[in-house]
C-alpha atoms as a PDB file:
ATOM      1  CA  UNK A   1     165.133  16.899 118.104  1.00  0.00           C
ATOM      2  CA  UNK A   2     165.540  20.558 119.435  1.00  0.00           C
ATOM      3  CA  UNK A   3     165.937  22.056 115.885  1.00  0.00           C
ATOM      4  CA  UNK A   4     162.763  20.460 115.033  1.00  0.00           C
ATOM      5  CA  UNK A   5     160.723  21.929 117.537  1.00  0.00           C
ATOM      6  CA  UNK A   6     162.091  25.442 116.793  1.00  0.00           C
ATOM      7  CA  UNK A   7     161.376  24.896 113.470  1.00  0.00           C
ATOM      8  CA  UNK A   8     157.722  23.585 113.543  1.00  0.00           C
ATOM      9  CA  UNK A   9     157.156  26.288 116.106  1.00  0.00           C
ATOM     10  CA  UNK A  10     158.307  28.908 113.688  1.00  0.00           C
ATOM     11  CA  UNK A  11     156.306  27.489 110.949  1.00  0.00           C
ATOM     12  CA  UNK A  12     153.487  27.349 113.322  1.00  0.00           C
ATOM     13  CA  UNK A  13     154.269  31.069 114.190  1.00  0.00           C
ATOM     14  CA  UNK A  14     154.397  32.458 110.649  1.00  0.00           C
ATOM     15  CA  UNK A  15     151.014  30.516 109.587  1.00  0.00           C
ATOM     16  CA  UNK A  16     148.954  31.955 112.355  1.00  0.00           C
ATOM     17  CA  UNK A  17     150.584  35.365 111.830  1.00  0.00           C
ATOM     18  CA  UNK A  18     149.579  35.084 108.240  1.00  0.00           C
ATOM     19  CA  UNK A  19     146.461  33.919 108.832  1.00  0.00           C
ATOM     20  CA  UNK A  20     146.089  36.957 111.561  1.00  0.00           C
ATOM     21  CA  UNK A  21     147.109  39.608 109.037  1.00  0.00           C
ATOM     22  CA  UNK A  22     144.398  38.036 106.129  1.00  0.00           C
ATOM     23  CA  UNK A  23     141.503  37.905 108.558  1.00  0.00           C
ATOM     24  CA  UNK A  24     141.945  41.595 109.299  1.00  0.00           C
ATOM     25  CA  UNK A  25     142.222  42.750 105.654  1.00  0.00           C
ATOM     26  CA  UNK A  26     138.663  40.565 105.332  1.00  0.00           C
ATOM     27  CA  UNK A  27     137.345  42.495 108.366  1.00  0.00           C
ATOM     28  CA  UNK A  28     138.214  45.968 107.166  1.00  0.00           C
ATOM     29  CA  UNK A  29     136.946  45.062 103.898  1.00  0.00           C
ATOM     30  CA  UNK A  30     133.018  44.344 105.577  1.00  0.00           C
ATOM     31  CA  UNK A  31     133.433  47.185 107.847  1.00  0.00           C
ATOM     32  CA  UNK A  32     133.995  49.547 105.099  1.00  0.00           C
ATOM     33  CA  UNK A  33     131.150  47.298 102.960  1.00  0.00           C
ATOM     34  CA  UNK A  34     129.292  47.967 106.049  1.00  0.00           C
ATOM     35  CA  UNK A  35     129.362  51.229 106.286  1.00  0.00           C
ATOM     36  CA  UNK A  36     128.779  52.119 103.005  1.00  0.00           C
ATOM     37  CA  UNK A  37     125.366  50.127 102.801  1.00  0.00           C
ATOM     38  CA  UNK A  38     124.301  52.675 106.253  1.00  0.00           C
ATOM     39  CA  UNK A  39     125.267  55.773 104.664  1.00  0.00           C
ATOM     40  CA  UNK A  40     123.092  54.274 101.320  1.00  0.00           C
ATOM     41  CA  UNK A  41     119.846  52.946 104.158  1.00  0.00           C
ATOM     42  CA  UNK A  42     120.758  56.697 105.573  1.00  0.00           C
ATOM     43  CA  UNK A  43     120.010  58.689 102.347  1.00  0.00           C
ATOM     44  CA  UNK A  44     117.198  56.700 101.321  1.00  0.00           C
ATOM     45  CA  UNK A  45     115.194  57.152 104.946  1.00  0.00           C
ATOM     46  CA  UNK A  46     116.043  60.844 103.936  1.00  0.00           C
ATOM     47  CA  UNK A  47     114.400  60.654 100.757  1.00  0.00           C
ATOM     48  CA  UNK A  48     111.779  58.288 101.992  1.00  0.00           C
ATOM     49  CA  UNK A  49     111.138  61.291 104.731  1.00  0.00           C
ATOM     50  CA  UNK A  50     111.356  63.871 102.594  1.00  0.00           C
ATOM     51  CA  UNK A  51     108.995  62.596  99.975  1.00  0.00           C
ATOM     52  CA  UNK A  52     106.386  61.475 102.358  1.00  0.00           C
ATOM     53  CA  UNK A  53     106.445  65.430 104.174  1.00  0.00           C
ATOM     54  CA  UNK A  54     106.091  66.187  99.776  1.00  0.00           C
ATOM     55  CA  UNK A  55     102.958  63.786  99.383  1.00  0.00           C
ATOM     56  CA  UNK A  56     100.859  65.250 103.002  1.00  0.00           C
ATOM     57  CA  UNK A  57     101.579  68.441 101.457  1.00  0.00           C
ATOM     58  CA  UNK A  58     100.627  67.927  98.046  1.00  0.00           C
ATOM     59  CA  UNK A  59      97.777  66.166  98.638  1.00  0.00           C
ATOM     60  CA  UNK A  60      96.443  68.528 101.754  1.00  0.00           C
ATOM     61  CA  UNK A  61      92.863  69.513 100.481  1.00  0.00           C
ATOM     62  CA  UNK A  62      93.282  73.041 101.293  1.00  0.00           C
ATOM     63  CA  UNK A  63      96.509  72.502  98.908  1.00  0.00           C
ATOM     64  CA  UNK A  64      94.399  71.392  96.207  1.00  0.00           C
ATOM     65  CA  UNK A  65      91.278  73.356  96.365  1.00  0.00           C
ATOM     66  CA  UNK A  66      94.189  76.394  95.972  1.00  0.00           C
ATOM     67  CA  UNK A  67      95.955  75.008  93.125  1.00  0.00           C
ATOM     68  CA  UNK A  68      91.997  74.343  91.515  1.00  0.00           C
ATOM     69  CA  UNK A  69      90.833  77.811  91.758  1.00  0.00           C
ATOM     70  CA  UNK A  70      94.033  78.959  90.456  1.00  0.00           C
ATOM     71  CA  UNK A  71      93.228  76.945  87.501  1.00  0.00           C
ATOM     72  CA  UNK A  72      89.988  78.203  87.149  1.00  0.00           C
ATOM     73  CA  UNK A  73      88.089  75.179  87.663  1.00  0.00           C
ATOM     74  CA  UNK A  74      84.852  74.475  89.671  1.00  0.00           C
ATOM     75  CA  UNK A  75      85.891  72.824  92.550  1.00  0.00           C
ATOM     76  CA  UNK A  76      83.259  70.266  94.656  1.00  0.00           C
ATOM     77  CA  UNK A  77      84.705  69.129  97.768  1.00  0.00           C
ATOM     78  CA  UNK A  78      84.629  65.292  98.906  1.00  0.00           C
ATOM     79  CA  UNK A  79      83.854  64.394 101.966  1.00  0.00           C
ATOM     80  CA  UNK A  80      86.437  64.390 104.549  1.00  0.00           C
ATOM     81  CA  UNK A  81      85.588  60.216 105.471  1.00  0.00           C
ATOM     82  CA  UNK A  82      87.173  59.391 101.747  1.00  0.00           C
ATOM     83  CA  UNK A  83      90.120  61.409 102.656  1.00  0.00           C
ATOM     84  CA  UNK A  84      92.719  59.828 104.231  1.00  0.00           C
ATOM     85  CA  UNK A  85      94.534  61.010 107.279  1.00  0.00           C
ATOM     86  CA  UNK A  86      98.020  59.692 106.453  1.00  0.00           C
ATOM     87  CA  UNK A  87      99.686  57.546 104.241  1.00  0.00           C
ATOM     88  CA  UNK A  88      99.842  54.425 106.499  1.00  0.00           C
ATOM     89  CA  UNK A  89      95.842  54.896 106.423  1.00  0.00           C
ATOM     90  CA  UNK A  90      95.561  54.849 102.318  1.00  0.00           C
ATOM     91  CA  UNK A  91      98.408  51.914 101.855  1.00  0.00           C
ATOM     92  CA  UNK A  92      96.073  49.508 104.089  1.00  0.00           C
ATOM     93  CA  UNK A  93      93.003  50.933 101.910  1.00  0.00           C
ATOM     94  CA  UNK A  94      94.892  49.807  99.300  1.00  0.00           C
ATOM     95  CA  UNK A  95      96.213  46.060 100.245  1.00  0.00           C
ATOM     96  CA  UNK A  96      92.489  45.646 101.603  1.00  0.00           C
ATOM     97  CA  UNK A  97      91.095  46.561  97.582  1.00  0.00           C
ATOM     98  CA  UNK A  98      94.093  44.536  95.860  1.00  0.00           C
ATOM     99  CA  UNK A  99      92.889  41.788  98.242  1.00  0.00           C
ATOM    100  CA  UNK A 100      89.129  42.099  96.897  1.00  0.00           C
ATOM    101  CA  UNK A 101      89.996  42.078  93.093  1.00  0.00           C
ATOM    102  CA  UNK A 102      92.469  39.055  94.082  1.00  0.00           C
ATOM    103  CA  UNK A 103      89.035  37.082  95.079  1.00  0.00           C
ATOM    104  CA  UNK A 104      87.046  38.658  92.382  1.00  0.00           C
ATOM    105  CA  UNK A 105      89.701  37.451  89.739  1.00  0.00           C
ATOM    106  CA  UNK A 106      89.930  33.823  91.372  1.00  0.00           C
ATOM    107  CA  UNK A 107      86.138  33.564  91.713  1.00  0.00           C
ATOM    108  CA  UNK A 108      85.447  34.483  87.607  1.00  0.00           C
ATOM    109  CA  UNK A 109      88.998  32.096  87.061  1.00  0.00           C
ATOM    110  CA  UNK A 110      86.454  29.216  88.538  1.00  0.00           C
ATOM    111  CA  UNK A 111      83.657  29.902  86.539  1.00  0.00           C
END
């Protein structure tokens, strides 16, 4: 009766220390999963960042006028209400116009 105890308590022992030993190899497997996908969401904010800082510069008018005349070509400014002041601005210009020709498209669909 004694042995038996000892021996389904060392069973019992080396199962959960198995099991113990397994879990943690799975947990340092996400971690390192883990922090591979933030360094990646990291380096793309970067780029994200970086690109958007490109585009305001880029697309400046005072930018472009330059770049015109250095081209030689006559240059006619816009007015400064079709210009957009950032880049959150033009995007919702833009889902706003998609959203028209979506309606325009289903309306001539009917007809």
């Amino acid at each position: 009766m004694l042995k038996s105890k000892i021996v389904l308590s060392v069973i019992i022992f080396l199962f959960l220390f198995s099991l113990t030993s397994f879990l943690k190899n799975e947990t340092r497997i996400i971690e390192k999963n883990i922090n591979t996908i933030k360094l990646n969401i990291n380096n793309f904010q970067k780029k994200i960042y970086e690109t958007k800082i490109e585009y305001h510069y880029l697309s400046s008018p005072a930018n472009l006028e330059k770049e015109i005349k250095l081209l030689g070509i006559d240059y006619i400014p816009i007015s400064k209400s079709n210009i957009y002041q950032n880049l959150d601005e033009f995007l919702i210009e833009q889902k706003k116009m998609s959203k028209i020709e979506e309606r325009y498209i289903e309306k001539e669909k009917k007809k």
